[in-house]
PDB file of N, CA and C in Angstrom:
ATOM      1  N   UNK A   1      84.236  80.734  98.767  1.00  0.00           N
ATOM      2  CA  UNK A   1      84.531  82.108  98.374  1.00  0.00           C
ATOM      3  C   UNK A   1      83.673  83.097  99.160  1.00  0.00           C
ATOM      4  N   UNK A   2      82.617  82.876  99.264  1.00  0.00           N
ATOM      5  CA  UNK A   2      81.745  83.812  99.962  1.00  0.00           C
ATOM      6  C   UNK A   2      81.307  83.465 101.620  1.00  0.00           C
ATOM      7  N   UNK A   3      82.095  82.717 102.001  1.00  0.00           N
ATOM      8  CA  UNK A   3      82.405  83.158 103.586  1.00  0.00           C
ATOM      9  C   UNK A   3      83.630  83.694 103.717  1.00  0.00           C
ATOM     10  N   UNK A   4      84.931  83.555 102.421  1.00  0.00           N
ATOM     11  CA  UNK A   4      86.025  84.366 102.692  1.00  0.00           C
ATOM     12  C   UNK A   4      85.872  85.791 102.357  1.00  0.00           C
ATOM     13  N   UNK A   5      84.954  86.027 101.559  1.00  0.00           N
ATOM     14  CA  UNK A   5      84.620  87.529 100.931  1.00  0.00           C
ATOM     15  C   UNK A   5      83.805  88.062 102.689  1.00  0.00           C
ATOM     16  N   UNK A   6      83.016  87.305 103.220  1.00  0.00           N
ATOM     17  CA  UNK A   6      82.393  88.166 104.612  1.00  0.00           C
ATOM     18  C   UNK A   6      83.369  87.888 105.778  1.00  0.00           C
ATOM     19  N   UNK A   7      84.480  87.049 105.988  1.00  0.00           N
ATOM     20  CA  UNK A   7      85.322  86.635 106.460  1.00  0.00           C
ATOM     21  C   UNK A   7      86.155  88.919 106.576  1.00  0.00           C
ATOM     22  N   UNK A   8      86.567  88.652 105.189  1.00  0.00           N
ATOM     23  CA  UNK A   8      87.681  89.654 105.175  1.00  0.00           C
ATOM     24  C   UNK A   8      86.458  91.128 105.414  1.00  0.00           C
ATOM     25  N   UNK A   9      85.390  90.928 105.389  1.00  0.00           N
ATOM     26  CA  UNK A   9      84.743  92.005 105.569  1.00  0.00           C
ATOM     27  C   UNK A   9      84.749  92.252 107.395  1.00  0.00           C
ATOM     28  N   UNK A  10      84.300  91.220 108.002  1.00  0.00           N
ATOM     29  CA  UNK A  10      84.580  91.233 109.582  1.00  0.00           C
ATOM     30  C   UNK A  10      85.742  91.464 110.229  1.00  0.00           C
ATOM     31  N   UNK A  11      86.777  91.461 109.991  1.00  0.00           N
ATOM     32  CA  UNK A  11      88.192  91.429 109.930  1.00  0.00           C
ATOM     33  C   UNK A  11      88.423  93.132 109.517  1.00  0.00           C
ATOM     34  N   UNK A  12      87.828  93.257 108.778  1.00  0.00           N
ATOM     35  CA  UNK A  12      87.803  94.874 108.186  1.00  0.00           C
ATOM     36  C   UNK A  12      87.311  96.103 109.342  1.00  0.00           C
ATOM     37  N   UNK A  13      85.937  95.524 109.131  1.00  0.00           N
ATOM     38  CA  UNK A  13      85.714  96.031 110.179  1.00  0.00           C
ATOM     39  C   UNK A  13      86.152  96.403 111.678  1.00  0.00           C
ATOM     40  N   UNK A  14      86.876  94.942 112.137  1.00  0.00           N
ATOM     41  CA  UNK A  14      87.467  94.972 113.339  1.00  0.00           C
ATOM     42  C   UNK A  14      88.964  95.803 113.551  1.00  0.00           C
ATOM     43  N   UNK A  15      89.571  95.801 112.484  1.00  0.00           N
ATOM     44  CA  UNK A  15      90.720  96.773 112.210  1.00  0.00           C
ATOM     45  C   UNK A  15      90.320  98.186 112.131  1.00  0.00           C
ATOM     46  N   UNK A  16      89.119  98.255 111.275  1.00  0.00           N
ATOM     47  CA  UNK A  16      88.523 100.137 111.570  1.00  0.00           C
ATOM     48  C   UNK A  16      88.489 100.405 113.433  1.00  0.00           C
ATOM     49  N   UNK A  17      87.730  99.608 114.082  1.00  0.00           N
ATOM     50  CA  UNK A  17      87.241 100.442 115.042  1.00  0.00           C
ATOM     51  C   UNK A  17      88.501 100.004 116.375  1.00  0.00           C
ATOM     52  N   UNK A  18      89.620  99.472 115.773  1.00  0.00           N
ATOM     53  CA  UNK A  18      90.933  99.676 116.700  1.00  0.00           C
ATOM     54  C   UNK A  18      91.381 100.896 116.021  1.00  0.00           C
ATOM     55  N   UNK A  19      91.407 100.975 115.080  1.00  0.00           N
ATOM     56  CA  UNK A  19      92.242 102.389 114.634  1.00  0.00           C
ATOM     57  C   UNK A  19      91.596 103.561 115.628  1.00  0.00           C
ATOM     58  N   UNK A  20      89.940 103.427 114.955  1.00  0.00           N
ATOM     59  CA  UNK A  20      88.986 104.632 115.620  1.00  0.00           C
ATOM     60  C   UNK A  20      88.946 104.515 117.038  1.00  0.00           C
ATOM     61  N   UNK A  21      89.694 103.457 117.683  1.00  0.00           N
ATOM     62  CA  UNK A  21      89.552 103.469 119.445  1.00  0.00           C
ATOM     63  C   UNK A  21      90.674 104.843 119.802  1.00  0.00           C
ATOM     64  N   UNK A  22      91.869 104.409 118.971  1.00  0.00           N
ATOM     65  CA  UNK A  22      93.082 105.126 119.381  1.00  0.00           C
ATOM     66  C   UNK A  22      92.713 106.556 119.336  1.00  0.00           C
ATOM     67  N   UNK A  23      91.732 107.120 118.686  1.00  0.00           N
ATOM     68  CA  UNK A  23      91.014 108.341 118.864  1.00  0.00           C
ATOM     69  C   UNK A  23      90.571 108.811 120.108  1.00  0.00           C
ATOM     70  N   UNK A  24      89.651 108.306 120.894  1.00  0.00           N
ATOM     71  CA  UNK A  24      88.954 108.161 121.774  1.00  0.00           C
ATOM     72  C   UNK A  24      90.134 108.176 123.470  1.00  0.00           C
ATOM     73  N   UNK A  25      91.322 107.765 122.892  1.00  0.00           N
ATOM     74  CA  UNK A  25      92.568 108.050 124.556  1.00  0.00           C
ATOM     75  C   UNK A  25      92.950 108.860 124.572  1.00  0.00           C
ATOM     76  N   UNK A  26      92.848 110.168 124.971  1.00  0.00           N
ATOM     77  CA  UNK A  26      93.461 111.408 125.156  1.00  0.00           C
ATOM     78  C   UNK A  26      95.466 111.050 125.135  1.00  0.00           C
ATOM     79  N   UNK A  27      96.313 111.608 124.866  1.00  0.00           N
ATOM     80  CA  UNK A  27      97.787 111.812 124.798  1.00  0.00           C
ATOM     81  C   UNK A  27      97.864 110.394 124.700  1.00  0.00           C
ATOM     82  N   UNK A  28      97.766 109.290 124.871  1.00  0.00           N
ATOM     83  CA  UNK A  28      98.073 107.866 124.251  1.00  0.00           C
ATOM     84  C   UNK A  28      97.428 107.413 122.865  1.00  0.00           C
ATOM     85  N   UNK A  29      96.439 108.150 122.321  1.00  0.00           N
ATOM     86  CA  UNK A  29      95.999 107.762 121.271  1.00  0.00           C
ATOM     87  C   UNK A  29      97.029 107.920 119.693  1.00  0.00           C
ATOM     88  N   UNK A  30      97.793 109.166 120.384  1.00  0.00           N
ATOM     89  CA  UNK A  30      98.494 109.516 118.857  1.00  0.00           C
ATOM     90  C   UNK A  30      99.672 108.607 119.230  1.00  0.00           C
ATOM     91  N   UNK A  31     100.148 108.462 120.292  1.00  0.00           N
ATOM     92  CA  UNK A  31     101.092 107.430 120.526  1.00  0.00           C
ATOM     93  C   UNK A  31     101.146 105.723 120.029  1.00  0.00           C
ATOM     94  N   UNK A  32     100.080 105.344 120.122  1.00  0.00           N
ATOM     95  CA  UNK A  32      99.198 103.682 119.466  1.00  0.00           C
ATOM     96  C   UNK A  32      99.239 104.405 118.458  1.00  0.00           C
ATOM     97  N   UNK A  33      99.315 105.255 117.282  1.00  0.00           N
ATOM     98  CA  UNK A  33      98.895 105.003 116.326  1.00  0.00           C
ATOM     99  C   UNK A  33      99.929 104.918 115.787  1.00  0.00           C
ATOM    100  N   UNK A  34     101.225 105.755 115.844  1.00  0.00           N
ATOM    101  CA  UNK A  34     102.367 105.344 115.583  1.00  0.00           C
ATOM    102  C   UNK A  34     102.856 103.825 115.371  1.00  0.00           C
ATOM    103  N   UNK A  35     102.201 103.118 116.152  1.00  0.00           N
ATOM    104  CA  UNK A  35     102.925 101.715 116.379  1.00  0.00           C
ATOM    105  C   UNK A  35     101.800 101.316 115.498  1.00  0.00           C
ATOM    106  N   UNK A  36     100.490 101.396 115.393  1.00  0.00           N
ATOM    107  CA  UNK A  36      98.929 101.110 115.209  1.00  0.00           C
ATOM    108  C   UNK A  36      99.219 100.857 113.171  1.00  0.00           C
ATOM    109  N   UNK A  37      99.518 101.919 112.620  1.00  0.00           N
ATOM    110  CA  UNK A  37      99.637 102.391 111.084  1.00  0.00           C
ATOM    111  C   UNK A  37     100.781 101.263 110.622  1.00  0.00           C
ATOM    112  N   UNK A  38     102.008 101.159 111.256  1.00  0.00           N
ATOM    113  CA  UNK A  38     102.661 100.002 110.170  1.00  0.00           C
ATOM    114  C   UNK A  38     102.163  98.701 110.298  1.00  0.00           C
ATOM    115  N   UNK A  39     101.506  98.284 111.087  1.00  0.00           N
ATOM    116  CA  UNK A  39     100.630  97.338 111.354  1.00  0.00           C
ATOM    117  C   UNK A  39      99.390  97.513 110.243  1.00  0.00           C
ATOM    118  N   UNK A  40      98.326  98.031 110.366  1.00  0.00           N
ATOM    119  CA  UNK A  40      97.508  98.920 109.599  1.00  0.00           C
ATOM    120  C   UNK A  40      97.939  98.183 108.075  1.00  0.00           C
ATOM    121  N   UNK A  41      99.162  98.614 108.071  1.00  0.00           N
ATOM    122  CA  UNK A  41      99.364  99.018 106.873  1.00  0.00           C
ATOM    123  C   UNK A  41      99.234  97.413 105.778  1.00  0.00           C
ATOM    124  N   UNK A  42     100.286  96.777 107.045  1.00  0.00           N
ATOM    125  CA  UNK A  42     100.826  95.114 106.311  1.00  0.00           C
ATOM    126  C   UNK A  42      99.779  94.365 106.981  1.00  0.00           C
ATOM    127  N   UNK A  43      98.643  94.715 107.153  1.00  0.00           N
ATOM    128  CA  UNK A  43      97.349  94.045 107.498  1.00  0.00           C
ATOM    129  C   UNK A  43      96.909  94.059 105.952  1.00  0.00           C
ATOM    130  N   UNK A  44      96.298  94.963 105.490  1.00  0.00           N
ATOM    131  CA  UNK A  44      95.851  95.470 104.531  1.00  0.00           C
ATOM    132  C   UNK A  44      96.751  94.714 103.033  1.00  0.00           C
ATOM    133  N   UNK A  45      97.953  94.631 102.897  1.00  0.00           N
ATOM    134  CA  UNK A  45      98.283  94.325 102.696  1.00  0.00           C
ATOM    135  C   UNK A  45      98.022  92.481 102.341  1.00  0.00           C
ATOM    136  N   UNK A  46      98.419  91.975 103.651  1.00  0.00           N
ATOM    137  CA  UNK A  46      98.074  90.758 103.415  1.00  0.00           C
ATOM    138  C   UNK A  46      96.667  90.296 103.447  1.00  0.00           C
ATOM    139  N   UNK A  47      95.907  90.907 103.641  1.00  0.00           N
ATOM    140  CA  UNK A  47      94.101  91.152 103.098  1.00  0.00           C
ATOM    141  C   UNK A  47      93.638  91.392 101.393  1.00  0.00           C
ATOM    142  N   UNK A  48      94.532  91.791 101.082  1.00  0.00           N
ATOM    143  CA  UNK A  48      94.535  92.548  99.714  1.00  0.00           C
ATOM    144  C   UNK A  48      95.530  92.146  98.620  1.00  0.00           C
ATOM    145  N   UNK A  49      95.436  91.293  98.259  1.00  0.00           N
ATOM    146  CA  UNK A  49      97.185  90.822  97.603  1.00  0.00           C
ATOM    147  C   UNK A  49      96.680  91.934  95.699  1.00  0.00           C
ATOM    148  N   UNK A  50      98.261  91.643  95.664  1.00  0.00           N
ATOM    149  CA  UNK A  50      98.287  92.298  94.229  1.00  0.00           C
ATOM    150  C   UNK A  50      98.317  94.268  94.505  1.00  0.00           C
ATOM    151  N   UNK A  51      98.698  94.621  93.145  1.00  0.00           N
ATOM    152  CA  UNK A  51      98.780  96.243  93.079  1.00  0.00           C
ATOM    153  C   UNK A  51      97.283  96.983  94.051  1.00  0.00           C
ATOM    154  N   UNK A  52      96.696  96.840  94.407  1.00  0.00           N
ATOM    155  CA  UNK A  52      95.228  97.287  94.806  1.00  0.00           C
ATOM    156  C   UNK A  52      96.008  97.135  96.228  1.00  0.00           C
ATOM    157  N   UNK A  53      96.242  96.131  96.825  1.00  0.00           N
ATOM    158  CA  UNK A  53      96.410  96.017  98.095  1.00  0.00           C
ATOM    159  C   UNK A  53      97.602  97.209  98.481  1.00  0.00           C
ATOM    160  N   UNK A  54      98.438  97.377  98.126  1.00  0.00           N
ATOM    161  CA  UNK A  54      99.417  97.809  98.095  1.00  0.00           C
ATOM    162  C   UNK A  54      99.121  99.088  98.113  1.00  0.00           C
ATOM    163  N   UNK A  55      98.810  99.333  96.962  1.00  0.00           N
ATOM    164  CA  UNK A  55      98.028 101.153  97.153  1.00  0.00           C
ATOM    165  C   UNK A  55      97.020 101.071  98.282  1.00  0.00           C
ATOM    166  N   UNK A  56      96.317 100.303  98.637  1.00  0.00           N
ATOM    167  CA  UNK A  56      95.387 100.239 100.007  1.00  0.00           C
ATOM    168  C   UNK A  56      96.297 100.736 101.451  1.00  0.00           C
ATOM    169  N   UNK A  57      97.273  99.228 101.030  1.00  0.00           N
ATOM    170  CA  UNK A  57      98.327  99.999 102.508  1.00  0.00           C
ATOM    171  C   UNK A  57      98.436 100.851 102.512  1.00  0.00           C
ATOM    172  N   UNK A  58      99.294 101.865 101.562  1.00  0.00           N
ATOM    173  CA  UNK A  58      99.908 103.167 101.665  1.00  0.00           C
ATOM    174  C   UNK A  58      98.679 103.853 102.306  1.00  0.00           C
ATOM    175  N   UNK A  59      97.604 103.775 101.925  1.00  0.00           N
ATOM    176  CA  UNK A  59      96.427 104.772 102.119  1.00  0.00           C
ATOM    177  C   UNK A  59      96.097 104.553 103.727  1.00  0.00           C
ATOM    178  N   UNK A  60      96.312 103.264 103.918  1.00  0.00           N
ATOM    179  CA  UNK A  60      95.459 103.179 105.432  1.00  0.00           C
ATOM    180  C   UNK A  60      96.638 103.478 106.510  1.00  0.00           C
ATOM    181  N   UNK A  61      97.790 103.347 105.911  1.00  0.00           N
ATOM    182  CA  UNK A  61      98.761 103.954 106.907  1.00  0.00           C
ATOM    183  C   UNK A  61      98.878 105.458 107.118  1.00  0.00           C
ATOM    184  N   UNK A  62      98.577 106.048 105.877  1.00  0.00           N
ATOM    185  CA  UNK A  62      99.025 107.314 106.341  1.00  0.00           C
ATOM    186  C   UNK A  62      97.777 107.824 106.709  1.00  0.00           C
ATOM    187  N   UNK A  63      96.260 107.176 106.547  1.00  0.00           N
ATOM    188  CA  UNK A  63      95.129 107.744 107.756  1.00  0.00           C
ATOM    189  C   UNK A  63      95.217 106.907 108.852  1.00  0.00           C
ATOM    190  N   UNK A  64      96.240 106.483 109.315  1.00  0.00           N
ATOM    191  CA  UNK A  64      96.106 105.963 110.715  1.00  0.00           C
ATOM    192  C   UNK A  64      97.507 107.255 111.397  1.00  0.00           C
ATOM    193  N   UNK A  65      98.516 107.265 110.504  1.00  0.00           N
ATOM    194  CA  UNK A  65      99.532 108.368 111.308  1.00  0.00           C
ATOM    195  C   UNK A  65      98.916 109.499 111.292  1.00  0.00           C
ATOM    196  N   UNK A  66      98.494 109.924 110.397  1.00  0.00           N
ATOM    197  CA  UNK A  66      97.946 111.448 110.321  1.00  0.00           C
ATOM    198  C   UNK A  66      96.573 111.704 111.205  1.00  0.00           C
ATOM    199  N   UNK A  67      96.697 112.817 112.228  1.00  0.00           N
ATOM    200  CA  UNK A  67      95.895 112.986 113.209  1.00  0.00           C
ATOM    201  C   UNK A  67      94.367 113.177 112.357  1.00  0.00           C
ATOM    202  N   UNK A  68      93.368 113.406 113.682  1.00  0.00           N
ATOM    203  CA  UNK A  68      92.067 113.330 113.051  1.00  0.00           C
ATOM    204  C   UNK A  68      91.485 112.775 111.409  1.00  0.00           C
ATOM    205  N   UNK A  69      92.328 111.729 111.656  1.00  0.00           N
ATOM    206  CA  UNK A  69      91.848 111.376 109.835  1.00  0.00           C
ATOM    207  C   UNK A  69      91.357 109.587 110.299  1.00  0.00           C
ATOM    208  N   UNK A  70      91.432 109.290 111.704  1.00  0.00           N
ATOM    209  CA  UNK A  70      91.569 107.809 111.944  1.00  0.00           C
ATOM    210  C   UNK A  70      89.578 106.902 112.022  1.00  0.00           C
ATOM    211  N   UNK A  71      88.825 108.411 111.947  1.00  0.00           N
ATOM    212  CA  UNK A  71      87.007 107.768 111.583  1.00  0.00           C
ATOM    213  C   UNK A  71      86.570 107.416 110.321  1.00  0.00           C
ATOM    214  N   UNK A  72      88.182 107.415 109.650  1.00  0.00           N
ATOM    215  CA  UNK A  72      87.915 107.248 107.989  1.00  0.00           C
ATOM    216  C   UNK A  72      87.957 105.303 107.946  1.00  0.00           C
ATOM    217  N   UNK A  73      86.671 104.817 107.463  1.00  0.00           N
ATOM    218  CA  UNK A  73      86.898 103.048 108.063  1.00  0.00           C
ATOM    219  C   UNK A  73      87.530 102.146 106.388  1.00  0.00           C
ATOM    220  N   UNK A  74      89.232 103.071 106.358  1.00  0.00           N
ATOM    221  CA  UNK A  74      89.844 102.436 105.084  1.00  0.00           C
ATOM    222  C   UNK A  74      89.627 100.855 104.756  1.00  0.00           C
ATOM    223  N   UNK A  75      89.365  99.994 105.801  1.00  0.00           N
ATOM    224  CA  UNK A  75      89.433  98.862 105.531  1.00  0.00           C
ATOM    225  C   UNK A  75      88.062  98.431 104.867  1.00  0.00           C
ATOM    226  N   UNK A  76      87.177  98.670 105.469  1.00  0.00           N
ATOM    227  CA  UNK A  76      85.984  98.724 105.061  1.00  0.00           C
ATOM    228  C   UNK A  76      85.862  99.570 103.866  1.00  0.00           C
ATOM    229  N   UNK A  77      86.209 100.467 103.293  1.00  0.00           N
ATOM    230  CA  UNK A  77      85.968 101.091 101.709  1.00  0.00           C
ATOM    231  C   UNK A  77      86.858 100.404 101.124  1.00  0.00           C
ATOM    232  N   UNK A  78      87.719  99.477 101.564  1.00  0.00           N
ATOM    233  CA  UNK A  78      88.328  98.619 100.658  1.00  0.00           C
ATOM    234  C   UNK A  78      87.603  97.687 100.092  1.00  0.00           C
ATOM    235  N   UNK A  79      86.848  96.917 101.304  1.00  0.00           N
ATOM    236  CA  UNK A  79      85.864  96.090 101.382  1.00  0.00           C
ATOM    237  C   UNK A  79      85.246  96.176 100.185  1.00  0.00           C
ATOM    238  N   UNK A  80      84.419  97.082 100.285  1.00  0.00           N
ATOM    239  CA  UNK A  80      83.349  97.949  99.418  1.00  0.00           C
ATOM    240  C   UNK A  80      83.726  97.698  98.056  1.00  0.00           C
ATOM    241  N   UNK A  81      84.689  98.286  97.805  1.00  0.00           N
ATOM    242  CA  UNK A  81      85.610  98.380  96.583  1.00  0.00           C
ATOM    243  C   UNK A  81      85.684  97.237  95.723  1.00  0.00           C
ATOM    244  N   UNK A  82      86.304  96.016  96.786  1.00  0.00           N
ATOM    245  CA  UNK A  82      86.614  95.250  96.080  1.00  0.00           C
ATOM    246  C   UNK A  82      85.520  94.037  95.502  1.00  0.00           C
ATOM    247  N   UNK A  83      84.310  94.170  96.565  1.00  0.00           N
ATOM    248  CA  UNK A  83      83.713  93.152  96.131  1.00  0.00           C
ATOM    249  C   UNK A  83      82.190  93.706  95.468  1.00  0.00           C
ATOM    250  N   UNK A  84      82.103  95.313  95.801  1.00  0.00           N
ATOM    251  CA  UNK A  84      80.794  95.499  95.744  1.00  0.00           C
ATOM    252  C   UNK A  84      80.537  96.815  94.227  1.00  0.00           C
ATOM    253  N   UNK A  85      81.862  97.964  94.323  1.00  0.00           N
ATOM    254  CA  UNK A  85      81.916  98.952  93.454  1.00  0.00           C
ATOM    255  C   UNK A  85      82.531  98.469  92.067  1.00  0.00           C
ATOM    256  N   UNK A  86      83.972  97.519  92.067  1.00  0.00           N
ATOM    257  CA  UNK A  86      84.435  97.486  91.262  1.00  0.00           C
ATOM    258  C   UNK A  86      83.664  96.726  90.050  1.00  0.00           C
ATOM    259  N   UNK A  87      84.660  96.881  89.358  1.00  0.00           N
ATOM    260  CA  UNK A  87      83.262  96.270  88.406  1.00  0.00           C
ATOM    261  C   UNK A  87      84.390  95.041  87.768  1.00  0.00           C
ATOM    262  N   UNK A  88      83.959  93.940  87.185  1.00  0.00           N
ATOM    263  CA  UNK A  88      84.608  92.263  87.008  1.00  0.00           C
ATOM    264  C   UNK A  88      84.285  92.702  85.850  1.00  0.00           C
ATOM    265  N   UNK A  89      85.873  91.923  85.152  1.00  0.00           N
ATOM    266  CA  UNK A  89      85.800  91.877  83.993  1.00  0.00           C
ATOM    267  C   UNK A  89      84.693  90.953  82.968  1.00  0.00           C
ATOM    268  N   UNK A  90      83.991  90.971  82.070  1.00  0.00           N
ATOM    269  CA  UNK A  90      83.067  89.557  81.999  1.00  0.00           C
ATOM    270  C   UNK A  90      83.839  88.388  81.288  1.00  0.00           C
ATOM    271  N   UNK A  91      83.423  86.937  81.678  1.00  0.00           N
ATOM    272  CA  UNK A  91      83.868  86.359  81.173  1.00  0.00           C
ATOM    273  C   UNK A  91      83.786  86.087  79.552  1.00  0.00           C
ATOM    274  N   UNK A  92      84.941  85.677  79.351  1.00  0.00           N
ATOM    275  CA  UNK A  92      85.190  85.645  77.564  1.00  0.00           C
ATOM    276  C   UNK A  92      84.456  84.567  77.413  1.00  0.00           C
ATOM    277  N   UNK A  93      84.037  84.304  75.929  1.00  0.00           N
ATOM    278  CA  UNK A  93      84.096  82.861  75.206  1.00  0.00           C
ATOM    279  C   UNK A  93      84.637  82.471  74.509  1.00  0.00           C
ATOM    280  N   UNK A  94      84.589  81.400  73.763  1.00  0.00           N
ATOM    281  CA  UNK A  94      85.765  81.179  72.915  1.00  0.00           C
ATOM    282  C   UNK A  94      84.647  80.145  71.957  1.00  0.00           C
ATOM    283  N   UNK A  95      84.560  80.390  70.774  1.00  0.00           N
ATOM    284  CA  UNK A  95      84.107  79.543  69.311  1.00  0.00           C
ATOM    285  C   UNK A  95      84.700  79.030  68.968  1.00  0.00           C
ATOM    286  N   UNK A  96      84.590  77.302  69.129  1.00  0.00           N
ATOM    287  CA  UNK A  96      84.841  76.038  68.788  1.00  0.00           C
ATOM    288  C   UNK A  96      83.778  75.648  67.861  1.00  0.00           C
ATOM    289  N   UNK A  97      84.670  75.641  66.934  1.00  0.00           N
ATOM    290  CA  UNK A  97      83.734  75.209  65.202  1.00  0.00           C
ATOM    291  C   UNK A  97      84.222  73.372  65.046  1.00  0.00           C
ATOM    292  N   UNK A  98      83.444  73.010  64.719  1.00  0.00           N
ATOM    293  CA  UNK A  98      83.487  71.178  64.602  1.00  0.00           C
ATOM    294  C   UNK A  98      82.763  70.799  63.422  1.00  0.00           C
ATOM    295  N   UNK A  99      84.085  70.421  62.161  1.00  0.00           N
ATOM    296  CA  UNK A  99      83.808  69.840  61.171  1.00  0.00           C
ATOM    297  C   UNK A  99      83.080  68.654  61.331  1.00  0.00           C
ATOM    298  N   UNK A 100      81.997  68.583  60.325  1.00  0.00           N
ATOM    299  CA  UNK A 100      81.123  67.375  60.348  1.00  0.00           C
ATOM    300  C   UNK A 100      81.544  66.354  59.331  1.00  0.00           C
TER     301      UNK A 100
END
């Protein structure tokens, strides 16, 4: 579990700073991002399973189409999110009584 938890964190990372490259190419950058965001998106996606992921995509796609919004490192505050802010439910117990 916890080389897949730093696994998806490296991976995170490496998806932020392709997004944030496409910044950095003058008149080809907004062009890659077009193609860059539905990608983006079903990355995140399959990084993220369940309702969370899903709302993740939507989010990291539309800061990868939408100009100057691409130094925002969505994958990485996902990261964050999921393993470090959110908070786990605690585990239950359960009372097993045993007649003597």
């Amino acid at each position: 579990m916890k080389n897949e938890k730093y696994k998806l964190l490296r991976q995170g990372i490496f998806f932020d700073l392709i997004g944030m490259a496409t910044m950095a190419i003058p008149v080809v950058g907004p062009v890659l991002d077009i193609v860059w965001a539905p990608f983006a998106a079903k990355k995140m996606s399959d990084m993220y399973k369940g309702t969370e992921g899903k709302i993740a995509s939507v989010f990291v796609f539309l800061e990868e189409i939408l100009p100057f919004t691409d130094v925002i490192p969505t994958f990485t505050l996902m990261w964050l999110y999921t393993f470090v802010w959110k908070k786990q439910p605690a585990p239950q117990t359960i009372e097993i009584r045993v007649k003597e």
